[in-house]
Protein backbone atom coordinates (compact mmCIF):
# COMPACT_ATOMS: atom_id res chain seq x y z
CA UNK A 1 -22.19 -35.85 169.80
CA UNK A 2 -25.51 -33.82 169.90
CA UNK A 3 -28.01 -35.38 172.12
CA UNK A 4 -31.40 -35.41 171.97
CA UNK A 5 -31.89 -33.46 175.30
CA UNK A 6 -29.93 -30.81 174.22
CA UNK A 7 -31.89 -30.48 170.63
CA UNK A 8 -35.53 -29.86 173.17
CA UNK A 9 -33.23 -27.83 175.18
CA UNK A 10 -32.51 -25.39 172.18
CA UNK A 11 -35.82 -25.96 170.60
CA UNK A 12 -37.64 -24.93 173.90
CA UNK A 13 -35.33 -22.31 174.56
CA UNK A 14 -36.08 -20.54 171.12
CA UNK A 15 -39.58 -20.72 172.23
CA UNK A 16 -38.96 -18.92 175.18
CA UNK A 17 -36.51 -16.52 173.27
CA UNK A 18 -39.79 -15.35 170.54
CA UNK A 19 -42.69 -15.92 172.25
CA UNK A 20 -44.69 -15.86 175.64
CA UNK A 21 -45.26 -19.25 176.18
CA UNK A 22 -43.69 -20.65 179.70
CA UNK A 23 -42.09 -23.49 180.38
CA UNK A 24 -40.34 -25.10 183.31
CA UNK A 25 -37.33 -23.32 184.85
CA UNK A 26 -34.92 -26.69 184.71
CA UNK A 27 -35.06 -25.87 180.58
CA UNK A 28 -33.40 -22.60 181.27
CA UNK A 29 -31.03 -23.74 184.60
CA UNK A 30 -27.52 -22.94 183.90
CA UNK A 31 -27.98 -21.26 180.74
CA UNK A 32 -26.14 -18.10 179.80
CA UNK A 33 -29.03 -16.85 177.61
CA UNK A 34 -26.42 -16.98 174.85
CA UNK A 35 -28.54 -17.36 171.12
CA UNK A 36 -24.95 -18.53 169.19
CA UNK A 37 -26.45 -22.30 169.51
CA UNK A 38 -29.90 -21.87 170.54
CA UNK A 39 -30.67 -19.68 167.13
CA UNK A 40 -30.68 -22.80 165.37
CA UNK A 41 -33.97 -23.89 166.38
CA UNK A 42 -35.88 -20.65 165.62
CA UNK A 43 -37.24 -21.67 162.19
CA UNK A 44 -38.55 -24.96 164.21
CA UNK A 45 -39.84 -22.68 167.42
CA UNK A 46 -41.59 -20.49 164.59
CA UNK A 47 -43.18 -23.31 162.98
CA UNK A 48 -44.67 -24.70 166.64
CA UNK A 49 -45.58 -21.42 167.40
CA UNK A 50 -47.70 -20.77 164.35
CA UNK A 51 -49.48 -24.13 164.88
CA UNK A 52 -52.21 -22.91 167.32
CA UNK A 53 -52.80 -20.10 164.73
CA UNK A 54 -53.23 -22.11 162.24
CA UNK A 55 -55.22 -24.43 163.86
CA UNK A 56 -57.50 -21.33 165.26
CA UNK A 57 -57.50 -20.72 160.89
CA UNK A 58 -58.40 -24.32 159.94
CA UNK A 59 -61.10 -24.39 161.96
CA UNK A 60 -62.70 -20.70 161.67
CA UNK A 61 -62.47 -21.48 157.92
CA UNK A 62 -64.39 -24.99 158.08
CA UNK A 63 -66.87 -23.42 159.84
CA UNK A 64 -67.62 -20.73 157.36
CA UNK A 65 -66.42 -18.22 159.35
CA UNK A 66 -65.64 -15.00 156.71
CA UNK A 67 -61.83 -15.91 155.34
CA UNK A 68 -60.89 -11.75 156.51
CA UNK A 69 -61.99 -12.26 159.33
CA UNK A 70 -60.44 -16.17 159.78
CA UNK A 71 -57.53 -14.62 159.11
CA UNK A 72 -57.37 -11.69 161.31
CA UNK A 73 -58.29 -13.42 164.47
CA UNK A 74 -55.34 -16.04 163.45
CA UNK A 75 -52.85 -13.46 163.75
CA UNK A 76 -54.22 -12.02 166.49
CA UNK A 77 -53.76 -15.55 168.46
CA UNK A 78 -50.32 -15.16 166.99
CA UNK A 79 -49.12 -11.78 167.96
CA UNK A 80 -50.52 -13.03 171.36
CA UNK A 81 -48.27 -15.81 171.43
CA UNK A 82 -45.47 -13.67 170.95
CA UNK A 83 -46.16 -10.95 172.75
CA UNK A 84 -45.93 -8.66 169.40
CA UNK A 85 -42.07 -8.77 170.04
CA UNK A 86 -41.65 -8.79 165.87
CA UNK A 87 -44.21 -6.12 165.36
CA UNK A 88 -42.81 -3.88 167.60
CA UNK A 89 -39.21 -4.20 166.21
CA UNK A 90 -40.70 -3.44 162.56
CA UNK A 91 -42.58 -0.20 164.31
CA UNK A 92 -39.18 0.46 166.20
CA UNK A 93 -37.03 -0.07 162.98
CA UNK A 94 -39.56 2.14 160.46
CA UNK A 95 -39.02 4.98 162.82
CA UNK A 96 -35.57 4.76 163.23
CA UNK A 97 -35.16 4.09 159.43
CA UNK A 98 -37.42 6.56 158.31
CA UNK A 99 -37.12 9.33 160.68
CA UNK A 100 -33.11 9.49 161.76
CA UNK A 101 -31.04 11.43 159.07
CA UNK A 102 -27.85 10.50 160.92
CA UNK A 103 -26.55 6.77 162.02
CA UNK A 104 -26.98 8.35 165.79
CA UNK A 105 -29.91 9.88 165.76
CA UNK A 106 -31.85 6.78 163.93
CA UNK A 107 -30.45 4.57 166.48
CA UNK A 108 -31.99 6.97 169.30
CA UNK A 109 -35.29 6.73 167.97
CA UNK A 110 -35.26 3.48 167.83
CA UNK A 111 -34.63 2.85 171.38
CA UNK A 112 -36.95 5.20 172.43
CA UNK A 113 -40.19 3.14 173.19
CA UNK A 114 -42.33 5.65 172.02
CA UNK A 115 -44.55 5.15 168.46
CA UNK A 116 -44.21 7.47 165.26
CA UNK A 117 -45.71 7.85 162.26
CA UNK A 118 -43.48 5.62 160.58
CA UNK A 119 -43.71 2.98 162.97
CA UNK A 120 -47.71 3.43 162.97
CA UNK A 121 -47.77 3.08 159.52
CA UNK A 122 -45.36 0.07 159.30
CA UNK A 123 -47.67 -1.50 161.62
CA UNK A 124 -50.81 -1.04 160.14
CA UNK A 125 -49.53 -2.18 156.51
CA UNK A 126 -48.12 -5.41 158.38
CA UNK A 127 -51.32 -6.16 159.62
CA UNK A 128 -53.42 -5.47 156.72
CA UNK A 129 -51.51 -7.26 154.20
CA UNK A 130 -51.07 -10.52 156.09
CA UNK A 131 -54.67 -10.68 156.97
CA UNK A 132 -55.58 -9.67 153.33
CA UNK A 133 -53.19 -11.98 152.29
CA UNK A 134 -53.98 -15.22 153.97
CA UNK A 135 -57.80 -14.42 153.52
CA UNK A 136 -56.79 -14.12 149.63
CA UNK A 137 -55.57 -18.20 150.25
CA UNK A 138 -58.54 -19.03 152.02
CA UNK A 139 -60.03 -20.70 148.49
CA UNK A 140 -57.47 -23.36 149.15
CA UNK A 141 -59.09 -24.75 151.79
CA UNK A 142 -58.46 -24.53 155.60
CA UNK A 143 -55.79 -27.06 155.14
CA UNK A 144 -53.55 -24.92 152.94
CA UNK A 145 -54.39 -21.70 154.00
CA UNK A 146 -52.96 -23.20 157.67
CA UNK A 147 -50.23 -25.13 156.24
CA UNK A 148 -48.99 -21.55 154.91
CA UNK A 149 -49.17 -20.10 158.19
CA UNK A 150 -46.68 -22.76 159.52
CA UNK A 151 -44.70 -22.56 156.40
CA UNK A 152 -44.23 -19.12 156.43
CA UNK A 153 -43.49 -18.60 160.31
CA UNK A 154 -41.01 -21.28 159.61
CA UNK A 155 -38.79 -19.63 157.05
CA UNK A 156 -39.31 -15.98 158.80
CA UNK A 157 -37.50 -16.81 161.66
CA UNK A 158 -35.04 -18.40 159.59
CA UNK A 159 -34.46 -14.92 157.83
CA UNK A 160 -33.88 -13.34 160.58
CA UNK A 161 -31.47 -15.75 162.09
CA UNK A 162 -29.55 -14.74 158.42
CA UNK A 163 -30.18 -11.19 159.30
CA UNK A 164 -28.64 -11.40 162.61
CA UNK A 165 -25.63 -13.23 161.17
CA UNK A 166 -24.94 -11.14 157.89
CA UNK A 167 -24.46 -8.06 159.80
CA UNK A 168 -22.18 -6.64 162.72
CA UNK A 169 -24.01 -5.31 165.92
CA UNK A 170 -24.80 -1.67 165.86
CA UNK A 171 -25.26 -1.48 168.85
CA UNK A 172 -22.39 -2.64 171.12
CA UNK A 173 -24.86 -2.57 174.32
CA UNK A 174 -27.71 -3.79 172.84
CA UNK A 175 -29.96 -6.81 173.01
CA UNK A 176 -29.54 -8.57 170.04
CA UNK A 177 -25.37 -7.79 170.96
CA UNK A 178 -25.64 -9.08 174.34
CA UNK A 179 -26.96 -12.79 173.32
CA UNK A 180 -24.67 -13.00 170.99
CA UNK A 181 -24.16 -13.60 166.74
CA UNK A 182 -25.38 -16.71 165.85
CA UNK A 183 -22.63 -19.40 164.93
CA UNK A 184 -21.85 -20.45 161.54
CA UNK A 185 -23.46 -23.93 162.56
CA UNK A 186 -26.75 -22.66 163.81
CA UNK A 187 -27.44 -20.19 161.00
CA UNK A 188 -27.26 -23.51 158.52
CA UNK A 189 -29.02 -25.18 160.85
CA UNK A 190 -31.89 -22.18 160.91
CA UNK A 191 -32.26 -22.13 157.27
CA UNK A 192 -32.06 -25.30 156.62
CA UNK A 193 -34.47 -26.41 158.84
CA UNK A 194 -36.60 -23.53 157.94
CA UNK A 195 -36.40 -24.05 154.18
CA UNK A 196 -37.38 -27.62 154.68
CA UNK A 197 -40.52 -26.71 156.94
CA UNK A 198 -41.56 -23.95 153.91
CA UNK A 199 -41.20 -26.26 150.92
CA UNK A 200 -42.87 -29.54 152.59
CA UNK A 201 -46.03 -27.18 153.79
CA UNK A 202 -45.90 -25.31 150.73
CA UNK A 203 -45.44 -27.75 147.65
CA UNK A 204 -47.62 -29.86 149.48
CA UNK A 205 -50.19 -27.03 149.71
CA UNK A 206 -49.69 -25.13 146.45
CA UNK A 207 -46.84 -26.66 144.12
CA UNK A 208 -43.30 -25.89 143.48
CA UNK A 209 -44.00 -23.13 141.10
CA UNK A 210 -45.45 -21.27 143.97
CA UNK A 211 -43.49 -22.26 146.35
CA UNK A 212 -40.46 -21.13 144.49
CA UNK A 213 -42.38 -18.00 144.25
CA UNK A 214 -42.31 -17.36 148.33
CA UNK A 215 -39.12 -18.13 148.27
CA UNK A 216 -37.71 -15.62 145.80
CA UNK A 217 -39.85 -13.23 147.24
CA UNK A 218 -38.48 -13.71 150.58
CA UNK A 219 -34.74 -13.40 149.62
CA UNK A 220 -35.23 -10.69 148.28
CA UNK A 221 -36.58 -8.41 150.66
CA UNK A 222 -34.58 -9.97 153.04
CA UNK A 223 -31.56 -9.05 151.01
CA UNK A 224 -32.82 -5.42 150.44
CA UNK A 225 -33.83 -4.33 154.24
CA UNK A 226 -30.33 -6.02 154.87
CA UNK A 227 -28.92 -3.50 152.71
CA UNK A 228 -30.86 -0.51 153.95
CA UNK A 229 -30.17 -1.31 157.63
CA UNK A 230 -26.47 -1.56 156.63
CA UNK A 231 -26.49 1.60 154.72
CA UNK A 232 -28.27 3.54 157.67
CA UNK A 233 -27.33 2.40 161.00
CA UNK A 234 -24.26 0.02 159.79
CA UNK A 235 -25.16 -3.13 161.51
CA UNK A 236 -28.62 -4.97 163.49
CA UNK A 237 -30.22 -4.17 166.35
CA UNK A 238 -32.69 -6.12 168.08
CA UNK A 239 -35.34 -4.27 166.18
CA UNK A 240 -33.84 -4.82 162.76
CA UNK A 241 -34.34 -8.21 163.60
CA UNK A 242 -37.96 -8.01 164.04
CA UNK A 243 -38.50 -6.01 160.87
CA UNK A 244 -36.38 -8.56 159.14
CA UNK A 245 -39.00 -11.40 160.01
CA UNK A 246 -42.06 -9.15 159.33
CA UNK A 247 -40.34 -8.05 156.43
CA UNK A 248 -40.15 -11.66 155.30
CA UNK A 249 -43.61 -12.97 156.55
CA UNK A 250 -45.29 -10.21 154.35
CA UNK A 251 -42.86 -11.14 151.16
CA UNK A 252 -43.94 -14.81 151.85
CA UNK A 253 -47.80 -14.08 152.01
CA UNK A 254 -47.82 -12.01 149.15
CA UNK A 255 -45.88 -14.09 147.10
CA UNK A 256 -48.22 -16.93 147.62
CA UNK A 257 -51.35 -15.55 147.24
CA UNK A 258 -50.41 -13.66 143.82
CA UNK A 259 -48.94 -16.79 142.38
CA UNK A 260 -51.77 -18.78 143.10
């Protein structure tokens, strides 16, 4: 029987897991750090730690506060939060991806900490296109253009919890190895959970025909840097799994502000 303790447990555990938010040690007591159960609560943790963003969005945007620049300073309460630990996975990733020619060697520059062109470049069009993007839903209101910034932090972690489970560790020392795969129950509870969070912001905000929009969108390009990562490197890494959720937060932003 699954308790309600042991749901906050997970929930706050996830939060410590993606972001930099403390909490009290007693959360953590005794744990492992295994992820097989606690991965199940990241689309919730992503949604609670988009909220002060969004919030920080709202209100900038009530106040007449320029939507670009709304937006930017949103995200920049948000990589905050986190510590950049996504964004530096997608910079990690495009390096290793773009710059290895061999499994080995794009594995190696990948775990060095060091930033490339690739990864530059990755970061720079991550950054761009979600500020351009959520400025573009600032006509919405502050309401929406915040509900998408829970919506979509929501169903990005949930993507990468699918990441993480559709392939094999590459890496059989690495990070994302060492906390272990998710289990079969936690990835349905991930994107379940996440898919709910996503279509109650989002049809609320925008309607189902956009909504269904995101979604596509974010399957998708989930679905094709799963590929690529499998073709190149044959399995995650911690870094893939970064990439995979800024991979999806773009897909997600773009989607909604085109189909709006």
């Amino acid at each position: 029987m699954i308790r309600l303790e042991d749901i906050l447990k997970d929930i706050i555990r996830a939060l410590g897991f993606l972001s930099r938010i403390p909490f009290p040690g007693r959360f953590f007591a005794g744990h492992d750090g295994s992820m097989r159960r606690t991965s199940g609560a990241f689309a919730i943790a992503g949604a609670l730690i988009a909220l002060p963003p969004a919030l920080l969005l709202g209100l900038l945007l009530h106040l007449g506060v320029k939507p670009e620049l709304s937006a930017l300073l949103a995200l920049a309460l948000q990589i905050g939060l986190t510590g950049g630990l996504h964004e530096d996975g997608l910079a990690d990733c495009a390096d290793g991806l773009g710059g290895g020619r061999t499994r080995e060697r794009a594995l190696e520059i990948m775990k060095d900490s060091r930033l490339g062109a690739y990864g530059g470049l990755a970061l720079i069009l991550s950054l761009g296109l979600r500020t351009e993007a959520l400025a573009g839903l600032a006509p919405h209101g502050p309401v929406a253009a915040g509900l998408a910034m829970v919506a979509v932090n929501a169903a990005a972690r949930a993507a990468m919890v699918w990441h993480w489970s559709a392939l094999a560790p590459a890496r059989v020392g690495g990070v994302a190895a060492a906390v272990g795969q998710p289990s079969g129950s936690a990835v349905i509870v991930a994107l379940s959970s996440g898919l709910l969070i996503y279509g109650v912001a989002t049809i609320h905000a925008y309607g189902w025909g956009v909504a269904l929009a995101g979604a596509l969108a974010a399957m998708l390009a989930s679905w094709l840097l799963a590929r690529l990562v499998r073709g190149k490197i044959q399995g995650h890494t911690g870094d893939t799994l970064g990439a995979s959720e800024q991979i999806c937060e773009i897909a997600l932003y773009v989607a909604l502000v085109i189909t709006t």
